[in-house]
Protein backbone atom coordinates (compact mmCIF):
# COMPACT_ATOMS: atom_id res chain seq x y z
CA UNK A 1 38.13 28.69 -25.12
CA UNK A 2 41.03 26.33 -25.50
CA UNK A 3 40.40 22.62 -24.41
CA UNK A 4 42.08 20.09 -23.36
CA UNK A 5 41.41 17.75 -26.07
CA UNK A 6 42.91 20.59 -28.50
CA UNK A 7 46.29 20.71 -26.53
CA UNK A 8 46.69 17.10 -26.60
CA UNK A 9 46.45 16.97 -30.13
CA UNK A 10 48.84 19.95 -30.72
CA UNK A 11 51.31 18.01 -28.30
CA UNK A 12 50.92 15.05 -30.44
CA UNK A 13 51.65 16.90 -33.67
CA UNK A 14 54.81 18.95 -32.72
CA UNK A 15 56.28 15.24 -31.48
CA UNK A 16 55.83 13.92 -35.13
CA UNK A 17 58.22 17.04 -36.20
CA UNK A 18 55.36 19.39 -37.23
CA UNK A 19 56.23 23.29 -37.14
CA UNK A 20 54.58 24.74 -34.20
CA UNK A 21 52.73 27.48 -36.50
CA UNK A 22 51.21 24.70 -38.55
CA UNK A 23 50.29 22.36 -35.18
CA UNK A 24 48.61 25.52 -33.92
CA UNK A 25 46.36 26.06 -36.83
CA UNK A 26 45.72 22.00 -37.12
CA UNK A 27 44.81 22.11 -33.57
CA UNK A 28 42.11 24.74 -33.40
CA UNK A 29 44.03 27.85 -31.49
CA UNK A 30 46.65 30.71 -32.93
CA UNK A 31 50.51 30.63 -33.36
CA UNK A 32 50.69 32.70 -29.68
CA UNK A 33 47.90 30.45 -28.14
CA UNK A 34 49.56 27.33 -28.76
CA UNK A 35 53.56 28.58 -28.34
CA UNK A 36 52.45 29.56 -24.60
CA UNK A 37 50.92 26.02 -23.73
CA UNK A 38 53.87 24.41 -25.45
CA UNK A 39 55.96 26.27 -23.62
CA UNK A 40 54.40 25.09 -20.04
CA UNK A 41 53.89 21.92 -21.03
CA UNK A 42 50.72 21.55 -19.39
CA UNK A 43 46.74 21.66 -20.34
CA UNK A 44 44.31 24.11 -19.86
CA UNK A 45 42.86 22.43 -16.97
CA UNK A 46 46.05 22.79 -15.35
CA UNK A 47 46.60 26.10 -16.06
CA UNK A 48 42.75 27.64 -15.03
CA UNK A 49 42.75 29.24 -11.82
CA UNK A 50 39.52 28.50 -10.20
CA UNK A 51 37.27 31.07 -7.89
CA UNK A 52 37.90 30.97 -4.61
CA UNK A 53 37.32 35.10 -3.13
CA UNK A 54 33.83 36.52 -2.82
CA UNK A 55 32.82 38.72 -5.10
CA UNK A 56 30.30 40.95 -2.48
CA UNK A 57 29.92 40.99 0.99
CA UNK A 58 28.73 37.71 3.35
CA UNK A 59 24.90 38.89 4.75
CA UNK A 60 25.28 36.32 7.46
CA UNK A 61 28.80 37.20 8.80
CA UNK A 62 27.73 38.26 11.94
CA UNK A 63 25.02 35.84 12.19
CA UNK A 64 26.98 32.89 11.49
CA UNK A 65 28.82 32.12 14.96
CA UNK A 66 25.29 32.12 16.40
CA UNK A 67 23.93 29.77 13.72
CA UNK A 68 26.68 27.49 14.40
CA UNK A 69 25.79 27.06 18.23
CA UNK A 70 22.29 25.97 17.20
CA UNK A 71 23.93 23.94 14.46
CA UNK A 72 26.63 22.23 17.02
CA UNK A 73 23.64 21.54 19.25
CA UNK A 74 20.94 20.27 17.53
CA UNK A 75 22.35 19.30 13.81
CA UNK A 76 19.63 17.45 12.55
CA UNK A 77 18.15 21.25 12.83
CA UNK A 78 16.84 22.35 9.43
CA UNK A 79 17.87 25.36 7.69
CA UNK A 80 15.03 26.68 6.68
CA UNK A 81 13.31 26.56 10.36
CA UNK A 82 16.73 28.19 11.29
CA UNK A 83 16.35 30.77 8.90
CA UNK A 84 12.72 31.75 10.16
CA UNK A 85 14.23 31.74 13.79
CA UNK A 86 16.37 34.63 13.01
CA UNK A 87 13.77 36.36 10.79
CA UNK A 88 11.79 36.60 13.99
CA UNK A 89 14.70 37.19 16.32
CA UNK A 90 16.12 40.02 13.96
CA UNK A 91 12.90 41.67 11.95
CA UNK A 92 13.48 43.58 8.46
CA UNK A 93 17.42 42.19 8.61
CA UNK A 94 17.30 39.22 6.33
CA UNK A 95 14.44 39.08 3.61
CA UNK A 96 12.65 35.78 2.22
CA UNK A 97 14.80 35.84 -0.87
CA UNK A 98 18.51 35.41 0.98
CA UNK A 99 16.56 31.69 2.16
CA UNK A 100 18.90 29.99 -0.94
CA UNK A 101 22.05 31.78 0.55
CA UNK A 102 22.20 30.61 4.17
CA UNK A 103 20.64 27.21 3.09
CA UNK A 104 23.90 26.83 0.98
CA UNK A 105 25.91 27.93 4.03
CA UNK A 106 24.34 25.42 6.04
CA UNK A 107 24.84 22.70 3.33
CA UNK A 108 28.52 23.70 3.49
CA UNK A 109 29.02 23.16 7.05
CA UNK A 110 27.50 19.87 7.19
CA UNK A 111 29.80 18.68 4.74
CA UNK A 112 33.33 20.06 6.40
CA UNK A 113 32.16 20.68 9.79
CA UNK A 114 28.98 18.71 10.53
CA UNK A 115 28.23 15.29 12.32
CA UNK A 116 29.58 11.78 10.26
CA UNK A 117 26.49 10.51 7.69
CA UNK A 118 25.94 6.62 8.00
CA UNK A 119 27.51 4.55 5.56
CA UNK A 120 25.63 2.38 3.09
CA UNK A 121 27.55 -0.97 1.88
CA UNK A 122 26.56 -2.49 -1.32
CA UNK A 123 25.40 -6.58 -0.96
CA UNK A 124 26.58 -9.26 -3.29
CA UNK A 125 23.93 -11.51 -3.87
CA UNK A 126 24.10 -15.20 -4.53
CA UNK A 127 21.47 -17.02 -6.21
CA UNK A 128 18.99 -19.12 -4.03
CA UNK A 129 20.36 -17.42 -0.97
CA UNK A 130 18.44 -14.98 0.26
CA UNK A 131 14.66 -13.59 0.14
CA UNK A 132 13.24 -10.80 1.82
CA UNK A 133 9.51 -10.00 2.64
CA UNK A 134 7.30 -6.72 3.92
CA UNK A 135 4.27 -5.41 4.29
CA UNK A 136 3.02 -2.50 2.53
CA UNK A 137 -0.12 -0.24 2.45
CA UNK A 138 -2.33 0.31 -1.03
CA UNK A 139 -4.31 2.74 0.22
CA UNK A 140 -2.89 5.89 -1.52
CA UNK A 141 -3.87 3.94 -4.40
CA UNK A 142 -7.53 4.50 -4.26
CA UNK A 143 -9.05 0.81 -5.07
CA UNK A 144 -12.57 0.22 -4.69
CA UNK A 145 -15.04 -2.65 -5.10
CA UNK A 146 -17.99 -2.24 -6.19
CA UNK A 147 -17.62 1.33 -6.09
CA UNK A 148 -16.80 0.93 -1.90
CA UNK A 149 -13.50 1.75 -0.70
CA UNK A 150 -11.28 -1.14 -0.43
CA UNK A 151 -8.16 0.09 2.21
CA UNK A 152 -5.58 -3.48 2.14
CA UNK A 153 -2.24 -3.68 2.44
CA UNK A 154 0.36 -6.21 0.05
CA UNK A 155 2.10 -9.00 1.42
CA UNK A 156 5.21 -8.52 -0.80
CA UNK A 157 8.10 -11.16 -1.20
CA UNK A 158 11.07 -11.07 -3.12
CA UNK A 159 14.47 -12.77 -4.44
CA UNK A 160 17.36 -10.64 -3.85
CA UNK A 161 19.59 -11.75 -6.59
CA UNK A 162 16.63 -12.21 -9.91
CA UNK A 163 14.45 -9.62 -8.23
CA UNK A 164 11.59 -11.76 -8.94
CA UNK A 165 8.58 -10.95 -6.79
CA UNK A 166 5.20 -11.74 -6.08
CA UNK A 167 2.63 -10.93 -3.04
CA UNK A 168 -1.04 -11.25 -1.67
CA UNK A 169 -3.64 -9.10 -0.46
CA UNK A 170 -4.34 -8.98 3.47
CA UNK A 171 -5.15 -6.44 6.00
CA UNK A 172 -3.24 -6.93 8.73
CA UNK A 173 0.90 -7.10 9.54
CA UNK A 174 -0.46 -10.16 11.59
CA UNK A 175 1.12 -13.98 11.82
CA UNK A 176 -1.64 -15.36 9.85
CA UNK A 177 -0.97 -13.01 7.10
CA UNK A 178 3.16 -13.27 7.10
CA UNK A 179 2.27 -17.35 6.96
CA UNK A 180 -0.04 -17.44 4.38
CA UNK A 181 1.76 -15.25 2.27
CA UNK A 182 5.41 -16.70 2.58
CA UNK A 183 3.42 -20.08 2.42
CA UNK A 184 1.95 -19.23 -1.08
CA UNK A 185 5.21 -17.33 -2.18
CA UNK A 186 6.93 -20.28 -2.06
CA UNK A 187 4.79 -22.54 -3.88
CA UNK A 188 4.25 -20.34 -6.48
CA UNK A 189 8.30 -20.10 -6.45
CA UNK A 190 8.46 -24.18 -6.29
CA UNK A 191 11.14 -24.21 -3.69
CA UNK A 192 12.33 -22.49 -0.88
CA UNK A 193 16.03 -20.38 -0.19
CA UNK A 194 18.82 -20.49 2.37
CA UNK A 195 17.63 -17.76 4.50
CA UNK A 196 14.65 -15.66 4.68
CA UNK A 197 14.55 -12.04 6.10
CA UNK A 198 11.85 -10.00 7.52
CA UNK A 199 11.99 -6.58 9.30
CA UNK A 200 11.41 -6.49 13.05
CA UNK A 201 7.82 -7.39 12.70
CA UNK A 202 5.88 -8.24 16.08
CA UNK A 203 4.60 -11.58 14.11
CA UNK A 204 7.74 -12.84 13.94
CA UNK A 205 10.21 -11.23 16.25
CA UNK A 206 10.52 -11.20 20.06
CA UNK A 207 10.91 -8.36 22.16
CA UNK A 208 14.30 -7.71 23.29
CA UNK A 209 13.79 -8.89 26.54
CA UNK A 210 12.97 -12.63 25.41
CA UNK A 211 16.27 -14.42 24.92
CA UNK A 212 14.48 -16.38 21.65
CA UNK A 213 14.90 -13.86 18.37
CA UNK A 214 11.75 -15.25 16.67
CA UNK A 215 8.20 -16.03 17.95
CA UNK A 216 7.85 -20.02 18.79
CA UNK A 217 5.39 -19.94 15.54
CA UNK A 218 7.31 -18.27 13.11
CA UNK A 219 10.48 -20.18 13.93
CA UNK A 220 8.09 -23.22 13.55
CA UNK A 221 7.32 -21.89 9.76
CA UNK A 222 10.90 -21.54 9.41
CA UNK A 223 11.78 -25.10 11.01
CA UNK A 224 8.99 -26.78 8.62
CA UNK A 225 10.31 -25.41 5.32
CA UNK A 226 14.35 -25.78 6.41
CA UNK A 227 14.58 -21.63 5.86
CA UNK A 228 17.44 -19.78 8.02
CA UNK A 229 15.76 -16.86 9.51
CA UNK A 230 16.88 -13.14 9.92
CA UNK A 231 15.64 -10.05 10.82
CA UNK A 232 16.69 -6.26 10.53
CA UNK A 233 17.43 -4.01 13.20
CA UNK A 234 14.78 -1.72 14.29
CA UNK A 235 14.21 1.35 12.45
CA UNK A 236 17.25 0.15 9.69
CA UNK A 237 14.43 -0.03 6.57
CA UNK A 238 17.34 -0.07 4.78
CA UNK A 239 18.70 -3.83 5.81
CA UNK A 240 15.33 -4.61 4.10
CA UNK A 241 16.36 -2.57 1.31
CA UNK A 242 15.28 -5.15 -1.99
CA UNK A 243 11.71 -5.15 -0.81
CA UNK A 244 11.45 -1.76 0.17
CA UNK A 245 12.79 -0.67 -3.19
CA UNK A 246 10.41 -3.22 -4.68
CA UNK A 247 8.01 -2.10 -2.86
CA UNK A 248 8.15 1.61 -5.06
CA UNK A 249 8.52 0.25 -8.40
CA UNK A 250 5.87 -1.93 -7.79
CA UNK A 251 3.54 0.56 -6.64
CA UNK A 252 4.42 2.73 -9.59
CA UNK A 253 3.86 -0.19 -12.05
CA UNK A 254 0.23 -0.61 -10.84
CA UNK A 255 -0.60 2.95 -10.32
CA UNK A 256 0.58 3.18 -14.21
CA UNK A 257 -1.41 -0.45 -14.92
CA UNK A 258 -4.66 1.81 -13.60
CA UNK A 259 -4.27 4.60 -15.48
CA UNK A 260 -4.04 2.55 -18.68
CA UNK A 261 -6.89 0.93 -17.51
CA UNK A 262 -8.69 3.44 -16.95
CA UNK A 263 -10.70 2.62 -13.72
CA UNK A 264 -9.61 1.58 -10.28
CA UNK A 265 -12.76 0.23 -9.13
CA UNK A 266 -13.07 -3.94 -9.50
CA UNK A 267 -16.47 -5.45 -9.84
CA UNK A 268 -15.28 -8.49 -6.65
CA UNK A 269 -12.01 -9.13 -4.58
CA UNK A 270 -11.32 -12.08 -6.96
CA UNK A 271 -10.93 -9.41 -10.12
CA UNK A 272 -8.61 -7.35 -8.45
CA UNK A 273 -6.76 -10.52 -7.46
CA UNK A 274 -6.19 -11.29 -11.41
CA UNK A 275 -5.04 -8.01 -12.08
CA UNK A 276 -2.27 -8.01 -9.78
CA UNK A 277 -1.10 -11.53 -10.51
CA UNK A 278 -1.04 -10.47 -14.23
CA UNK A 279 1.25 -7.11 -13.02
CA UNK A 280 3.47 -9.38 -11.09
CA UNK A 281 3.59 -12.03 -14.17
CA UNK A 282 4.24 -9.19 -16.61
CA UNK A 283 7.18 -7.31 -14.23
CA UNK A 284 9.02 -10.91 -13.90
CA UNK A 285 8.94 -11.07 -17.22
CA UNK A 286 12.75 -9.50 -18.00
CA UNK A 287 14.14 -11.10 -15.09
CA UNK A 288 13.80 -15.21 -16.16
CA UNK A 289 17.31 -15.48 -17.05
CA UNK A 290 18.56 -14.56 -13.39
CA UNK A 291 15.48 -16.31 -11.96
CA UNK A 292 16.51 -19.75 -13.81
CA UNK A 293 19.53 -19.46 -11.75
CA UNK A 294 17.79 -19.64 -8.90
CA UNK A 295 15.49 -22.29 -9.38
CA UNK A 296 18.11 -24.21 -9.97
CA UNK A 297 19.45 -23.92 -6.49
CA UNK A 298 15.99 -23.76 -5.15
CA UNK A 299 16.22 -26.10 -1.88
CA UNK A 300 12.65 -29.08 -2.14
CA UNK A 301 9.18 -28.10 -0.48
CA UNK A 302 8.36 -29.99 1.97
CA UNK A 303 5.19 -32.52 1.31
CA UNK A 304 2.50 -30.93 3.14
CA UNK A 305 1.46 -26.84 4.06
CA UNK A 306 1.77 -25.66 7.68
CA UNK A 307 -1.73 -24.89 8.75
CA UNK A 308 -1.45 -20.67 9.17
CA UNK A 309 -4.40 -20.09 11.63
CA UNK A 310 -4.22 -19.91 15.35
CA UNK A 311 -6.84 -21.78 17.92
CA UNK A 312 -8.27 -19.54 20.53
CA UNK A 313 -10.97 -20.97 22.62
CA UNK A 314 -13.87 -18.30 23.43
CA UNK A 315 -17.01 -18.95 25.25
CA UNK A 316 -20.37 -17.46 24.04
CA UNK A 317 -21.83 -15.34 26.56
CA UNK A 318 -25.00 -14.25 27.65
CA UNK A 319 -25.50 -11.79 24.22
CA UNK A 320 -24.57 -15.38 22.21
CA UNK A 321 -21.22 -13.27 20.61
CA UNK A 322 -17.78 -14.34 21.13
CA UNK A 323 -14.80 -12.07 21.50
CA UNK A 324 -11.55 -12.50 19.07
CA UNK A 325 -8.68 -10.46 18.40
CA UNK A 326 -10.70 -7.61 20.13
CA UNK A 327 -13.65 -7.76 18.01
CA UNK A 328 -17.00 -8.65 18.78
CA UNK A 329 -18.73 -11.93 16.86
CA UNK A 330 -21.85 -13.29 16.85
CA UNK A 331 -23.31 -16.99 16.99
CA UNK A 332 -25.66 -19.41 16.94
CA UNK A 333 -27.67 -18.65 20.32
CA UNK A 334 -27.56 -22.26 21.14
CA UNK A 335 -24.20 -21.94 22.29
CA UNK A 336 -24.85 -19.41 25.09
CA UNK A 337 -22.32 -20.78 27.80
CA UNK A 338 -20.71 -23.32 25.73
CA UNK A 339 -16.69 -22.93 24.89
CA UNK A 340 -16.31 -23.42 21.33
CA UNK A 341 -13.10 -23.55 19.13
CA UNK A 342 -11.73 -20.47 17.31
CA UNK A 343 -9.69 -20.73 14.41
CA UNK A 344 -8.15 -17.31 13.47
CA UNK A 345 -7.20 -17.31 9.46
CA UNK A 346 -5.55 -14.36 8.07
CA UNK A 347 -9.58 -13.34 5.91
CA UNK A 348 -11.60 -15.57 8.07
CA UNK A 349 -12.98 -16.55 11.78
CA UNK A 350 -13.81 -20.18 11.86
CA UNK A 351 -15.94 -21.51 14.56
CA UNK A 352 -15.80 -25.01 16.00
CA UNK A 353 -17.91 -26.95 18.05
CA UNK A 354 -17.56 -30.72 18.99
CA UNK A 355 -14.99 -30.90 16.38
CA UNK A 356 -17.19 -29.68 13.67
CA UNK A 357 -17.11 -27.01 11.65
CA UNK A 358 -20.65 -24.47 12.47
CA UNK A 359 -20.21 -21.11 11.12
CA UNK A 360 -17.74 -18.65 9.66
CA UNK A 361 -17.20 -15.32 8.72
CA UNK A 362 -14.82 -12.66 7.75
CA UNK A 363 -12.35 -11.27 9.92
CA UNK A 364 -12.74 -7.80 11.62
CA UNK A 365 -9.83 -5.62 10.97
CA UNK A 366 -8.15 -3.37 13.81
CA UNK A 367 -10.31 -3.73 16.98
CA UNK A 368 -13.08 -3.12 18.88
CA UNK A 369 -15.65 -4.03 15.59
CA UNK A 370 -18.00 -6.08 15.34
CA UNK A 371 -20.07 -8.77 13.50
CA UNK A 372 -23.33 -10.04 14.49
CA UNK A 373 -25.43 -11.83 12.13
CA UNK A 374 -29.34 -10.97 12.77
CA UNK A 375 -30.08 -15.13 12.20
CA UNK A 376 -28.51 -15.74 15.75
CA UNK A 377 -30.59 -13.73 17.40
CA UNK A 378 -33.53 -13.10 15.59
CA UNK A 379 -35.94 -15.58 17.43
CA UNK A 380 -34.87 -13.99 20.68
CA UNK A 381 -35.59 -10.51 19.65
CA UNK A 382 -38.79 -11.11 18.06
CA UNK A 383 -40.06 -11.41 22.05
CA UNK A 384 -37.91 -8.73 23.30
CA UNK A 385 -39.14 -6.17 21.00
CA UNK A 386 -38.48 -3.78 23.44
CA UNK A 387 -34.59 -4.14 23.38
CA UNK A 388 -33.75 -3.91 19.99
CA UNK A 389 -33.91 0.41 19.60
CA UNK A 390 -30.93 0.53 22.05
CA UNK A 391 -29.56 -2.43 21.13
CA UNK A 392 -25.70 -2.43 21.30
CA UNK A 393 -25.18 -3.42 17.85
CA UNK A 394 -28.20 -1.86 16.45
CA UNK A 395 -26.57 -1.09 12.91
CA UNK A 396 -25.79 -4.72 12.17
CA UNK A 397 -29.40 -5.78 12.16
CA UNK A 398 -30.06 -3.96 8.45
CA UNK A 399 -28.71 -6.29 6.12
CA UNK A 400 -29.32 -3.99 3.06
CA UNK A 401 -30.67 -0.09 2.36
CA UNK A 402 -34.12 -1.51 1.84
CA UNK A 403 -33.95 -3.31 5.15
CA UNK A 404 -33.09 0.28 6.71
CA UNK A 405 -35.53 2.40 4.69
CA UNK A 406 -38.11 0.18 5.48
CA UNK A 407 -38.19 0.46 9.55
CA UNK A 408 -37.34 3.99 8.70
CA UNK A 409 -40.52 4.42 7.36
CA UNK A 410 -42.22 1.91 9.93
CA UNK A 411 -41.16 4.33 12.73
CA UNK A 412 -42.51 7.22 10.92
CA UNK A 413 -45.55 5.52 10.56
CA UNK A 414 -46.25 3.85 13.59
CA UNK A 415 -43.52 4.64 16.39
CA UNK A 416 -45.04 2.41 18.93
CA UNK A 417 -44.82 -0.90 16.51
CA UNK A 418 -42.03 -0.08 14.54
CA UNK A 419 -40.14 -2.28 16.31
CA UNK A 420 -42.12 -5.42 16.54
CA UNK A 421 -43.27 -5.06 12.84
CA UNK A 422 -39.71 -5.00 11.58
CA UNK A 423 -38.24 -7.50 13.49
CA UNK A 424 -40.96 -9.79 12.48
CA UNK A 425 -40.09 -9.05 8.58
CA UNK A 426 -36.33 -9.63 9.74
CA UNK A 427 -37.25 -13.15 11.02
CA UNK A 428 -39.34 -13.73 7.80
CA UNK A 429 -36.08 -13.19 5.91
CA UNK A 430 -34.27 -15.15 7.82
CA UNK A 431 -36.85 -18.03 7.32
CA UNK A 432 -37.23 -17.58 4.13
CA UNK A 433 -34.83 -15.24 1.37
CA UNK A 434 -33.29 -12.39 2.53
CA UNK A 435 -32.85 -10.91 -1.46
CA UNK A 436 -36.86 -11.95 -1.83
CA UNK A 437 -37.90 -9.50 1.18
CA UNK A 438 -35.10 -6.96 0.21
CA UNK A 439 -36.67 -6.61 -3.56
CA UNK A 440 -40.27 -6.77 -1.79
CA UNK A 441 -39.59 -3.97 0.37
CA UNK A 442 -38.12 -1.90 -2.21
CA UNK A 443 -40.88 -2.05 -4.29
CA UNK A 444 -43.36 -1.25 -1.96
CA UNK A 445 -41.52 2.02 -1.23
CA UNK A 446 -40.89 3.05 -4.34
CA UNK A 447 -44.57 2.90 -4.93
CA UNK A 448 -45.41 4.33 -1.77
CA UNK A 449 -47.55 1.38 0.02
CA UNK A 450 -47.98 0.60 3.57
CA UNK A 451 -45.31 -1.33 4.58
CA UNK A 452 -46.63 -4.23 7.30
CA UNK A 453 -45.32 -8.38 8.25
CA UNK A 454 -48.77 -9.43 6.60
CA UNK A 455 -48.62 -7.68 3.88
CA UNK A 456 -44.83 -8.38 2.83
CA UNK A 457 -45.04 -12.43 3.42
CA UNK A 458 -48.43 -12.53 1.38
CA UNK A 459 -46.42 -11.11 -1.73
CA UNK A 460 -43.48 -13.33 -0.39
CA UNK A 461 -46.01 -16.38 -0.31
CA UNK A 462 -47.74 -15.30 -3.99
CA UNK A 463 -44.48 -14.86 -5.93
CA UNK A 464 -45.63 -11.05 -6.77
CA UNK A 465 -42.47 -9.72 -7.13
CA UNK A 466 -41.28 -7.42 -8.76
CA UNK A 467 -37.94 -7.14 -10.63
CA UNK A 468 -36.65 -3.65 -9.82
CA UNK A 469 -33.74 -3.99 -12.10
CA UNK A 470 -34.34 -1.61 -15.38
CA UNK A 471 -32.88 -2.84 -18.85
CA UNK A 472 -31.01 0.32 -19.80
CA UNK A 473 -29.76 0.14 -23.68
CA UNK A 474 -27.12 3.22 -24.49
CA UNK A 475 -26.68 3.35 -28.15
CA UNK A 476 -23.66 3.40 -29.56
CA UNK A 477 -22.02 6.86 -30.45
CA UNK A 478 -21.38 7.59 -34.09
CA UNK A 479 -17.72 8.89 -34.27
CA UNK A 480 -18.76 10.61 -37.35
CA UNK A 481 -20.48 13.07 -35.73
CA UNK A 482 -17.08 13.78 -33.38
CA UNK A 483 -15.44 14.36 -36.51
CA UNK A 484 -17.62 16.78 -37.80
CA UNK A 485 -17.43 18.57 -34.70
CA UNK A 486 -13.86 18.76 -34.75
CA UNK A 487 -13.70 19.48 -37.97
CA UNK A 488 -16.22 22.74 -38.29
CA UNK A 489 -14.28 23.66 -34.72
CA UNK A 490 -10.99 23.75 -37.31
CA UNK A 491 -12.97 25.20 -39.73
CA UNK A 492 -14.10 28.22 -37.39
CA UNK A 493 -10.32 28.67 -36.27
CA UNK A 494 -8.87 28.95 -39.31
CA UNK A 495 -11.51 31.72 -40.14
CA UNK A 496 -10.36 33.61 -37.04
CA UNK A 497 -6.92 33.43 -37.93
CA UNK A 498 -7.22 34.89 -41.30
């Protein structure tokens, strides 16, 4: 087959005076071949008449006016769903393998007859200008800690022109968490940019019916760090559309970082926390030169951090909990009917009393959960025996397995006193150590004793514990003896063979 490239170079030969025999021969084709395109003066590509008639009958000719209402009316519609419409509405007419055909058709009419596709219109970017921010979910991912399932999301935050990124782990699409991550994004960046966009989060944007676009504490972030702020439109991911790319290659890059590893469970939070800023250190890594020019233009922080929790005040009821956010919290019992001060972190509950600081704890995720710790209560229960079976918040009150197999086996034992017996042992390990009682208790079911208050704080009192923790040594493999093994497996093979 003749190309173009060949007829351009026998054009270019005959016009330096070359006999059109020899030009033929230099340029690939025969005498006849090239007189005839010398003799049109025009290319092969020119010349080729393309396919435009069917070469066997349309199956869907007499379907296709009928797929075209369905089309006209609904054309988001998809063809395959089409397809099995008129499977069922016509049986034994069209078979499984003419799918391909009419999802071609369809294809076609969308493109010449169907409904205008939305535009997309490349962004310059401009150094220091702009950053953008989302939250995204890691819980495809598969992370544990300490071998327990650890679902989080990533507060993610880049630059639009370097790309540079960075991000935090939180659990919520709350204000606490867009503060302290933006917060900590730009002091790891060591200034801030023009303008700032989000997506339509309810942290930071109003409904439409308030005439104010942001919340008044999110425009107060913005106001404290001089940051411009914008938003997307609802449902346009796509206005977002550095972060949400970002988002993918960065959840590629870690799912590839945990292969390599070769384990996705973390020993504590704090691990996992390393791992990621080394990922985010290592992906910046090709992107300094653009990301100098943007420190450059970087606009100052300001001197001090914007405190990113929220005061609630609560008042301890009757049970001595507190409610928050929807969840359920213990405290001290010597608040019952006292308002105390609530400071809602993005991780952690604070609770304030008389402008002092008296407990914390972490905070609940989603709602309706709850937290009660057994040391506000403990006292009280010890005389109300009776009410801790249907207790409300019954499963709180085991602080460990051993805790749990332990009235387990109480009940068993004694069904009348289970109760009373273990709630004493709970109030001896709140008195005293709650990992002493938990190692006591273990032993004495692993070697089958009678579990009982007396007997437990006598070993408590004595010291007689024992260490349940076994020394296990694992010798280290010889790789010889792999070799060998691979080696006779070659060996057999290769007597197989012949």
């Amino acid at each position: 087959m003749v190309t173009d490239e060949q007829v351009r170079r026998l054009f270019k030969l005959i016009s330096k005076g070359i006999k059109k025999y020899k030009a033929s021969l230099k340029s690939g084709m025969s005498d006849k071949t090239g007189r005839k395109y010398i003799k049109s003066g025009k290319f092969p590509s020119e010349l080729r008449k393309y396919h435009t008639w069917r070469t066997r009958d349309d199956p869907f000719s007499e379907l296709w006016p009928e797929a075209e209402e369905y089309l006209d009316i609904s054309p988001g519609l998809e063809a395959k769903e089409l397809f099995e419409h008129f499977q069922r509405e016509y049986p034994d007419k069209y078979s499984d393998g003419q799918l391909r055909t009419f999802q071609r058709r369809v294809k076609k009419w969308r493109a010449t007859k169907g409904p205008p596709k939305e535009v997309f219109f490349p962004q310059k970017h401009n150094p220091g200008e702009l950053s953008e921010s989302d939250f995204t979910s890691m819980n495809h991912l598969g992370i544990t800690l300490n071998h327990e399932r650890f679902d989080h999301l990533i507060f993610h935050f880049v630059l639009t022109y370097s790309n540079w990124e960075t991000g935090n782990i939180c659990f919520s699409e709350s204000f606490e968490s867009l503060s302290f991550g933006l917060q900590n994004a730009w002091r790891e960046l060591g200034g801030v940019v023009k303008r700032h966009r989000t997506d339509s989060l309810s942290a930071a944007v109003n409904k439409d019916c308030n005439r104010e676009i942001f919340t008044s504490r999110y425009q107060s972030l913005l106001n404290h760090y001089k940051v411009t702020g914008e938003k997307t439109q609802v449902g346009r991911r796509n206005e977002n559309g550095d972060v949400e790319q970002s988002h993918n290659r960065f959840k590629k890059a870690l799912e590839q970082a945990l292969l390599l590893r070769g384990s996705r469970n973390f020993n504590s939070r704090e691990e996992y926390e390393s791992f990621l800023k080394q990922l985010f250190s290592r992906l910046n890594s090709g992107r300094m030169k653009r990301f100098q020019e943007e420190q450059s233009l970087l606009n100052p922080l300001p001197g001090t951090r914007l405190n990113t929790f929220k005061r609630l005040t609560a008042r301890v009821g009757k049970s001595s909990t507190i409610s928050v956010a929807g969840n359920v919290y213990s405290v001290n019992s010597r608040l019952i009917g006292e308002n105390v001060e609530v400071r809602l972190n993005a991780d952690e509950i604070e609770v304030w009393y008389s402008q002092k600081k008296v407990d914390s704890f972490p905070r609940l995720r989603g709602k309706q959960g709850h937290h009660i710790q057994y040391r506000h209560i403990i006292d009280w229960l010890v005389r109300k025996p009776n009410a801790f079976e249907n207790y409300r918040y019954h499963s709180d009150l085991f602080p460990t397995t051993g805790f749990r197999m332990a009235y387990d086996h109480l009940k068993k034992r004694r069904p009348l006193g289970a109760a009373k017996e273990y709630l004493e042992i709970l109030q001896l390990a709140a008195k005293e150590t709650e990992d002493g009682v938990d190692i006591i208790l273990k032993m004495m079911l692993n070697e089958g004793k009678e579990i009982s208050f007396e007997s437990v704080k006598d070993l408590l009192d004595t010291g007689n514990q024992i260490n349940l923790s076994e020394d296990v040594t694992v010798p280290e493999p010889d790789l010889a003896q792999y070799d060998q093994l691979l080696n006779n497996g070659e060996e057999e093979w290769y007597r197989e063979t012949i």
